[in-house]
N, C-alpha and C. Protein backbone atom coordinates (compact mmCIF):
# COMPACT_ATOMS: atom_id res chain seq x y z
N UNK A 1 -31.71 5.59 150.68
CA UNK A 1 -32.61 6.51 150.02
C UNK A 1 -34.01 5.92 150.03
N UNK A 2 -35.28 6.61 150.20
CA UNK A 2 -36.37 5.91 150.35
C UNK A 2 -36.90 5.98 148.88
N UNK A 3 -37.94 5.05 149.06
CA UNK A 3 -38.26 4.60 147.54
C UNK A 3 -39.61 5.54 147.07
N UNK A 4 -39.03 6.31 145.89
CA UNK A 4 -39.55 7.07 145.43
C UNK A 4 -41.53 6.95 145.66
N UNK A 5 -42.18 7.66 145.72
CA UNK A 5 -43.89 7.55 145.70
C UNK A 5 -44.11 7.33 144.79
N UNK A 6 -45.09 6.07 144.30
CA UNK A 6 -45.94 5.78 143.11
C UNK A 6 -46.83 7.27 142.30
N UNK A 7 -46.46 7.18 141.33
CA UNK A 7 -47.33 8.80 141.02
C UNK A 7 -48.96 8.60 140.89
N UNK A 8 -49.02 6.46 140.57
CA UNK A 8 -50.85 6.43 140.40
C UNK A 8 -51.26 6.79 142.35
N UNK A 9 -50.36 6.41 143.16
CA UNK A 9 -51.13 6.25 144.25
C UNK A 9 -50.59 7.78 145.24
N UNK A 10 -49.95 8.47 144.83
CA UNK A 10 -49.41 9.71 145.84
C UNK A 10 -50.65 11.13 144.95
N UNK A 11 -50.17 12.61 145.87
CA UNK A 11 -50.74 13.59 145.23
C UNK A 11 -49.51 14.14 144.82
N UNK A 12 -49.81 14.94 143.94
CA UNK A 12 -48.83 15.98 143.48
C UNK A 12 -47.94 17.04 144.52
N UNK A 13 -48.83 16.64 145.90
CA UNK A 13 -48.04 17.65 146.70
C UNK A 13 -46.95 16.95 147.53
N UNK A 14 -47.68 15.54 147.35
CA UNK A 14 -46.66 14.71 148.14
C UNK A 14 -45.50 14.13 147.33
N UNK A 15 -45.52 14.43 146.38
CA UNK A 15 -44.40 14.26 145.38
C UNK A 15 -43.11 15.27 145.12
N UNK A 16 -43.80 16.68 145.40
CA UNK A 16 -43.13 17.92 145.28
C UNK A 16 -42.54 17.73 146.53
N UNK A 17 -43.19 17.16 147.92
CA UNK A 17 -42.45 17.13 149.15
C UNK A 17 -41.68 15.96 149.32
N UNK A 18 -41.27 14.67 148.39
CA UNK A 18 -40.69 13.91 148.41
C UNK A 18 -39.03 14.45 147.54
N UNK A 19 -39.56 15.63 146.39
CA UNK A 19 -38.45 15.62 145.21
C UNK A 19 -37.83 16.92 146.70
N UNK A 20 -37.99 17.58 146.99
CA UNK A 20 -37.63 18.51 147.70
C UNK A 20 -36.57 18.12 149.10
N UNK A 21 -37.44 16.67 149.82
CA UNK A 21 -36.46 16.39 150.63
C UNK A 21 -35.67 15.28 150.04
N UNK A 22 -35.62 15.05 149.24
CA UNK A 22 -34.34 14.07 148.04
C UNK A 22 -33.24 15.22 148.13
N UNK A 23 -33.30 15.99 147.62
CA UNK A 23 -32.30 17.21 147.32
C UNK A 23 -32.10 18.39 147.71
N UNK A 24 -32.40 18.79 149.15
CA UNK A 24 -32.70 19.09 150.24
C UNK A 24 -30.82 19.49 150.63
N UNK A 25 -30.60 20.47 150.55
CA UNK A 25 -28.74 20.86 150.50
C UNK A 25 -28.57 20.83 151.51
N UNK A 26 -27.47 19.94 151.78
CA UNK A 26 -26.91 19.40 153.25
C UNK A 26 -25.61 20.63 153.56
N UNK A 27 -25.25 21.34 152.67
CA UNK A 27 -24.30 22.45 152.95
C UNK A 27 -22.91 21.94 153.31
N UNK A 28 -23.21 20.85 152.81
CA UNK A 28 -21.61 20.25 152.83
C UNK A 28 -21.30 19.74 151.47
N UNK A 29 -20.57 20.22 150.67
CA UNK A 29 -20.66 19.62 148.83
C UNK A 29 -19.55 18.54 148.86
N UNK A 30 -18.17 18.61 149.84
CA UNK A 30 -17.20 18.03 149.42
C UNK A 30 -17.94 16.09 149.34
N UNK A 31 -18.94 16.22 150.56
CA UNK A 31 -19.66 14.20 150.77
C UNK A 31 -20.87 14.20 150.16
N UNK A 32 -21.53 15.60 150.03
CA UNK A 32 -22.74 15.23 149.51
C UNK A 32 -22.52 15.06 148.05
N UNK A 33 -22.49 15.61 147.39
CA UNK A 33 -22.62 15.87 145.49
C UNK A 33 -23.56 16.22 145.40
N UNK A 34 -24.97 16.58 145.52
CA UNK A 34 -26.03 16.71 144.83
C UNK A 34 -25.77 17.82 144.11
N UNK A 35 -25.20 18.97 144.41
CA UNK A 35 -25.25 20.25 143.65
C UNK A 35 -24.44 19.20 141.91
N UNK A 36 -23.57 18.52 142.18
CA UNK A 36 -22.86 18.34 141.08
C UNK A 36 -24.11 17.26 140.27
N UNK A 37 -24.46 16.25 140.82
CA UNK A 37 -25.65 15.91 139.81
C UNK A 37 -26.40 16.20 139.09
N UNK A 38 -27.07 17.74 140.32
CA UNK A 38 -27.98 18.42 139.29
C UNK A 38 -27.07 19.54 138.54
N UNK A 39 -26.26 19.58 138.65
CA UNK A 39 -25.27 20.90 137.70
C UNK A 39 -25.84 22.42 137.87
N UNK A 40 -26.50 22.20 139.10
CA UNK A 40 -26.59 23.83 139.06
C UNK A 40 -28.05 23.76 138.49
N UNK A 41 -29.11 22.75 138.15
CA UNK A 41 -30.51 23.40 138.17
C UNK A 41 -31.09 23.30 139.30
N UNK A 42 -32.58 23.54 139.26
CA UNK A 42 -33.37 23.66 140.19
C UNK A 42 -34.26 22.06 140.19
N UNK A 43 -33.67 21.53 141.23
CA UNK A 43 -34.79 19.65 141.41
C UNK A 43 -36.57 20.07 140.91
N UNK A 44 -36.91 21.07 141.38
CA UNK A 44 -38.30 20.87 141.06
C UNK A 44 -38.97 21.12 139.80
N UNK A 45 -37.57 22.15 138.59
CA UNK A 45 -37.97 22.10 137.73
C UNK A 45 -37.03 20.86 136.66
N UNK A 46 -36.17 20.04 137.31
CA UNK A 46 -35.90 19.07 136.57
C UNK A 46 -37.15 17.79 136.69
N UNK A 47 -37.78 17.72 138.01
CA UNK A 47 -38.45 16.49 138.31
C UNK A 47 -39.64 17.09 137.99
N UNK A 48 -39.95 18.16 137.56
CA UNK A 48 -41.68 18.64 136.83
C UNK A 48 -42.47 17.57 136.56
N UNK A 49 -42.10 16.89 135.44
CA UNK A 49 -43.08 15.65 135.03
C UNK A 49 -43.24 14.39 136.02
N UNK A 50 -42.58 14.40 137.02
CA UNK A 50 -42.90 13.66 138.65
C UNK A 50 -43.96 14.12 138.78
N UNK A 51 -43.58 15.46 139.33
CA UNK A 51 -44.33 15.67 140.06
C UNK A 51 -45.58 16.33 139.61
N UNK A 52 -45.94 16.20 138.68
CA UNK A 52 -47.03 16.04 137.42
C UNK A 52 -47.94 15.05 137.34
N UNK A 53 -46.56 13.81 137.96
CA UNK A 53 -47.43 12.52 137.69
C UNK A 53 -47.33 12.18 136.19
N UNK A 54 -46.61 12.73 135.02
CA UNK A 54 -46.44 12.33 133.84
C UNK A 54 -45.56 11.28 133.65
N UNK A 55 -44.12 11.36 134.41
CA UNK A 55 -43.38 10.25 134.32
C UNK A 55 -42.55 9.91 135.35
N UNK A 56 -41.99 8.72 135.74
CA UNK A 56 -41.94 8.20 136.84
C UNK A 56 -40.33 9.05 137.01
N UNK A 57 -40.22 8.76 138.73
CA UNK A 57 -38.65 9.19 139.06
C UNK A 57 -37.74 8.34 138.54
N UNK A 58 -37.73 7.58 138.68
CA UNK A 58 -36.50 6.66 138.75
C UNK A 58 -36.06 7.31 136.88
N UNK A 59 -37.52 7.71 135.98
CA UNK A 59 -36.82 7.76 134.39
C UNK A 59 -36.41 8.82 134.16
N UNK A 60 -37.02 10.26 135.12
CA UNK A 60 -36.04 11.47 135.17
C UNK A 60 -34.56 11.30 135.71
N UNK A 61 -34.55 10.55 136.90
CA UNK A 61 -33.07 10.05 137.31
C UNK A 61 -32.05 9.79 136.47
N UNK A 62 -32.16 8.48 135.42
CA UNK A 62 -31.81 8.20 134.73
C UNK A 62 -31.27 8.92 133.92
N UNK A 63 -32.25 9.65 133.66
CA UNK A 63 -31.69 11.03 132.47
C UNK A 63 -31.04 11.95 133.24
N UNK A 64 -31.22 12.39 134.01
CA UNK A 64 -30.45 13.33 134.47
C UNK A 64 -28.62 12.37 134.85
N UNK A 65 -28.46 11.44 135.07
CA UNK A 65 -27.57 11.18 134.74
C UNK A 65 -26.55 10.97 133.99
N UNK A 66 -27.62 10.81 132.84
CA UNK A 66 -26.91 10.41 131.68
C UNK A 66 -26.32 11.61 131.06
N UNK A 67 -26.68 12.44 131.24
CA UNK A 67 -26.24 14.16 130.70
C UNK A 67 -24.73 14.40 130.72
């Protein structure tokens, strides 16, 4: 997995195009999982404050795991 963009040094668009190809549906669920991580929301409105630049990925990750 590549390492998430710094939010002081990226733009907001390059962030929205980083959260997008993170979770990017491979149309195969049985190897991928992502649908099951995110439970059925939408990545761009879980990673909002990314891609805001308010708070980093790795601490939306986190949370979204922990759910």
């Amino acid at each position: 997995m590549p390492t998430p963009l710094d939010i002081l040094h990226s733009t907001k668009e390059e962030r929205k195009a980083f959260v997008e190809q993170q979770w990017e549906c491979m149309n195969h669920c049985p190897s991928c999982g992502k649908c099951q991580i995110l439970r059925g929301n939408d990545p761009l409105e879980l990673y909002d404050d990314y891609i805001e630049g308010k708070r980093t990925y790795r601490d939306i990750t986190l949370e979204i795991r922990k759910k």
